[in-house]
N, C-alpha and C. Protein backbone atom coordinates (compact mmCIF):
# COMPACT_ATOMS: atom_id res chain seq x y z
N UNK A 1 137.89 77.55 57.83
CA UNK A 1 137.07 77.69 56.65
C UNK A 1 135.58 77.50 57.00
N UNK A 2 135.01 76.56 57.74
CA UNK A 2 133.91 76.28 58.52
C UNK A 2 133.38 77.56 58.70
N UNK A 3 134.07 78.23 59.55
CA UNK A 3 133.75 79.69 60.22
C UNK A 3 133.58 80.22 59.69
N UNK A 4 134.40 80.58 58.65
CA UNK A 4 133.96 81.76 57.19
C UNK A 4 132.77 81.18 56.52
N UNK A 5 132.42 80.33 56.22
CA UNK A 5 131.49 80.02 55.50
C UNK A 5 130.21 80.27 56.28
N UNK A 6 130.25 79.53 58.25
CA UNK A 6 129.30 79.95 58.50
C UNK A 6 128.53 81.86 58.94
N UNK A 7 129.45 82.00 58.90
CA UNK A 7 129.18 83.53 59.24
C UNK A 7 128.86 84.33 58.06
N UNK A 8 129.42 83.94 56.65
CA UNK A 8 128.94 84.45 55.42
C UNK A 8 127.13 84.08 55.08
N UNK A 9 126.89 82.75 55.40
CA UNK A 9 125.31 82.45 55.43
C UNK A 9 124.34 82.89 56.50
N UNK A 10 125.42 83.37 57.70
CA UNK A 10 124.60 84.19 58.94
C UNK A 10 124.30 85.47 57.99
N UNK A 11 125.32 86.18 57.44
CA UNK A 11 125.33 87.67 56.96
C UNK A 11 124.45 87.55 55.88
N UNK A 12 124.84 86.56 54.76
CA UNK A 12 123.35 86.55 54.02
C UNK A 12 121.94 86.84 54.59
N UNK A 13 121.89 85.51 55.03
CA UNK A 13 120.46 85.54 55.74
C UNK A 13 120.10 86.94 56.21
N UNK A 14 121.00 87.48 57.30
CA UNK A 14 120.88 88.98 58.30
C UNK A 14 120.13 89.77 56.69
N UNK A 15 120.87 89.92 55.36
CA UNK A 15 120.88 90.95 54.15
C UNK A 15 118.87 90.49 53.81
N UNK A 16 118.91 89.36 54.02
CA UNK A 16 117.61 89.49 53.42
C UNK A 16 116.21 89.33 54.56
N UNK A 17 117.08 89.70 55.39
CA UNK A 17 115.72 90.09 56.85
C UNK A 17 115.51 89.25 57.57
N UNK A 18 116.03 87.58 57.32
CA UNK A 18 115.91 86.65 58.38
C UNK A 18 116.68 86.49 59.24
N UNK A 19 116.32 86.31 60.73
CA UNK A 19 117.38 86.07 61.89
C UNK A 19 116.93 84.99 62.65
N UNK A 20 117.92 84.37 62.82
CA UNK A 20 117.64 82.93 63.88
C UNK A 20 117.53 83.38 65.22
N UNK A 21 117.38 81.95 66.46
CA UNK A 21 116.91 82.58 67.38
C UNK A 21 115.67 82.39 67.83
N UNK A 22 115.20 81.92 69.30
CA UNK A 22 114.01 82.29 70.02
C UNK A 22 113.22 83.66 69.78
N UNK A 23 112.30 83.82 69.43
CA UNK A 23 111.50 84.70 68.85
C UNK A 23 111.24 85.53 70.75
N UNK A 24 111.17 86.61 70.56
CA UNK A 24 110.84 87.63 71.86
C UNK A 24 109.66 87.52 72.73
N UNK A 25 109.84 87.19 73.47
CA UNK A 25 108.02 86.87 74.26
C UNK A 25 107.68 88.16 74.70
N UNK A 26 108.32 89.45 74.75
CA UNK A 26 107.81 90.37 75.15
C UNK A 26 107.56 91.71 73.79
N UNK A 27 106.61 92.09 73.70
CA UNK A 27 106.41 93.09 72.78
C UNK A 27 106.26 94.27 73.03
N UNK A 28 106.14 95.59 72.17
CA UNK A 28 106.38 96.89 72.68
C UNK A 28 104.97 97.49 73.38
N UNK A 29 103.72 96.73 73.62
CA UNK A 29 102.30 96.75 74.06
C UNK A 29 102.59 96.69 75.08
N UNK A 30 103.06 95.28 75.81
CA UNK A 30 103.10 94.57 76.62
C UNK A 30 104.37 95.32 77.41
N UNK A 31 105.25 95.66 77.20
CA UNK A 31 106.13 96.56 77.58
C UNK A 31 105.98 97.77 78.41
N UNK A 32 105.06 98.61 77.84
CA UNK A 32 104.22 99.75 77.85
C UNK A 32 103.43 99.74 79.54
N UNK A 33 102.47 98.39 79.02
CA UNK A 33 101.82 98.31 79.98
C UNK A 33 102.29 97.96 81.57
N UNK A 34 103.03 96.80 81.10
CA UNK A 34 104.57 96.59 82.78
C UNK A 34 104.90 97.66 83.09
N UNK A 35 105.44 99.16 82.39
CA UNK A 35 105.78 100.32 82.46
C UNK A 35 104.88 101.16 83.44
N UNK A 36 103.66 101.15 83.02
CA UNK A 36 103.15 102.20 83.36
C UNK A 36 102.29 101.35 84.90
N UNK A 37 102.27 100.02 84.69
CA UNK A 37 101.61 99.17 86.09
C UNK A 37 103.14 99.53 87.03
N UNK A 38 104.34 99.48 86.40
CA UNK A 38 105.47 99.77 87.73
C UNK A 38 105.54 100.98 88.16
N UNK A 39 105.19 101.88 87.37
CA UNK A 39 105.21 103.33 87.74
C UNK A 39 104.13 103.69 89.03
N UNK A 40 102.95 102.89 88.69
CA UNK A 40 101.66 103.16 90.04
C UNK A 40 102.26 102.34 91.14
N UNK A 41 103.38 101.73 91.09
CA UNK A 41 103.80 101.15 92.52
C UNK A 41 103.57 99.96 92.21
N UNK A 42 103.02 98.68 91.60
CA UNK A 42 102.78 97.33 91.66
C UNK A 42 104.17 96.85 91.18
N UNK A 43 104.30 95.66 92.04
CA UNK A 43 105.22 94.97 92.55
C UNK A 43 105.81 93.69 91.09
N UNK A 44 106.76 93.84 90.70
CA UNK A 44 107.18 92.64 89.54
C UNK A 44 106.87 91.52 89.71
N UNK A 45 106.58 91.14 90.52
CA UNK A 45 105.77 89.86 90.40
C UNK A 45 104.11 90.00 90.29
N UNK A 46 103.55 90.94 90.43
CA UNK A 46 102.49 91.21 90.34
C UNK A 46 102.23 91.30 88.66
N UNK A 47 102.67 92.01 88.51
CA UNK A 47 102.96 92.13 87.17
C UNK A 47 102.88 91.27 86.20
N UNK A 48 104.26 90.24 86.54
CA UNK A 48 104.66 89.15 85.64
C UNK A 48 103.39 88.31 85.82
N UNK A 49 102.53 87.77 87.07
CA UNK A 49 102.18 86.77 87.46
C UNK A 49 100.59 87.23 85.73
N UNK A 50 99.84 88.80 86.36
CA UNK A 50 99.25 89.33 85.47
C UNK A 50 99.10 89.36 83.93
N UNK A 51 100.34 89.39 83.62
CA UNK A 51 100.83 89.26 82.08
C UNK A 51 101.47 87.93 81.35
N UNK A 52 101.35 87.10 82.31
CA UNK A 52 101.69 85.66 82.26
C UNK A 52 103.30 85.49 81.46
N UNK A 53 104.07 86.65 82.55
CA UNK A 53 105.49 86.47 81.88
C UNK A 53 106.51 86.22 83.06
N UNK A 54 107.99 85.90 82.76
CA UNK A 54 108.29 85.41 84.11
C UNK A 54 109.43 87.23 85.00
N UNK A 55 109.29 87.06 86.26
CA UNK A 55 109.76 87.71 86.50
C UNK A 55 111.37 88.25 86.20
N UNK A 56 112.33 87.57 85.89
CA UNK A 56 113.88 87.69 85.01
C UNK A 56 113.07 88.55 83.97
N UNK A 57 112.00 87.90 83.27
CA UNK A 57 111.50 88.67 81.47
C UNK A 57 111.63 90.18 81.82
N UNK A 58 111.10 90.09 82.78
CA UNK A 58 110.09 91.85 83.35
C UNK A 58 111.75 92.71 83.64
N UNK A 59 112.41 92.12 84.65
CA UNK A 59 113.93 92.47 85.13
C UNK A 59 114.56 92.81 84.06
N UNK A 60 114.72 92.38 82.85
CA UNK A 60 114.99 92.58 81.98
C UNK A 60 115.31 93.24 81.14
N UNK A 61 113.79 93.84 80.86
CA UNK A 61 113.19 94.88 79.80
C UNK A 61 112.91 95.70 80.72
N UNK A 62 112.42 95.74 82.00
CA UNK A 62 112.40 96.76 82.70
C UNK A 62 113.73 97.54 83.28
N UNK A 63 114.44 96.71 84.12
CA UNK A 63 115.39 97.07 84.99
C UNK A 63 114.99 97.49 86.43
């Protein structure tokens, strides 16, 4: 019963736009830009160290 109840106040919440959770340190700017710095050849740690994010973040969203 626990379970049902909690997953019914997860699904609420989800209905009216709130979600729990660590908020995303990476945004679709910041994304962009790792993108197009990996494309000229610079190195993921170069990157991460640049954008003050950690290299796993970059691995990540990049691949």
């Amino acid at each position: 019963m626990i379970v049902e109840r909690t997953r019914a106040g997860l699904d609420a919440a989800k209905a009216q736009g709130r979600t729990g959770g660590r908020p995303t340190v990476i945004t679709e700017d910041v994304l962009t830009v790792a993108k197009a710095r990996k494309a000229k050849g610079e190195s993921i740690t170069a990157i991460a160290k640049a954008l003050g994010l950690s290299r796993a973040t970059l691995y990540r969203h990049i691949g």
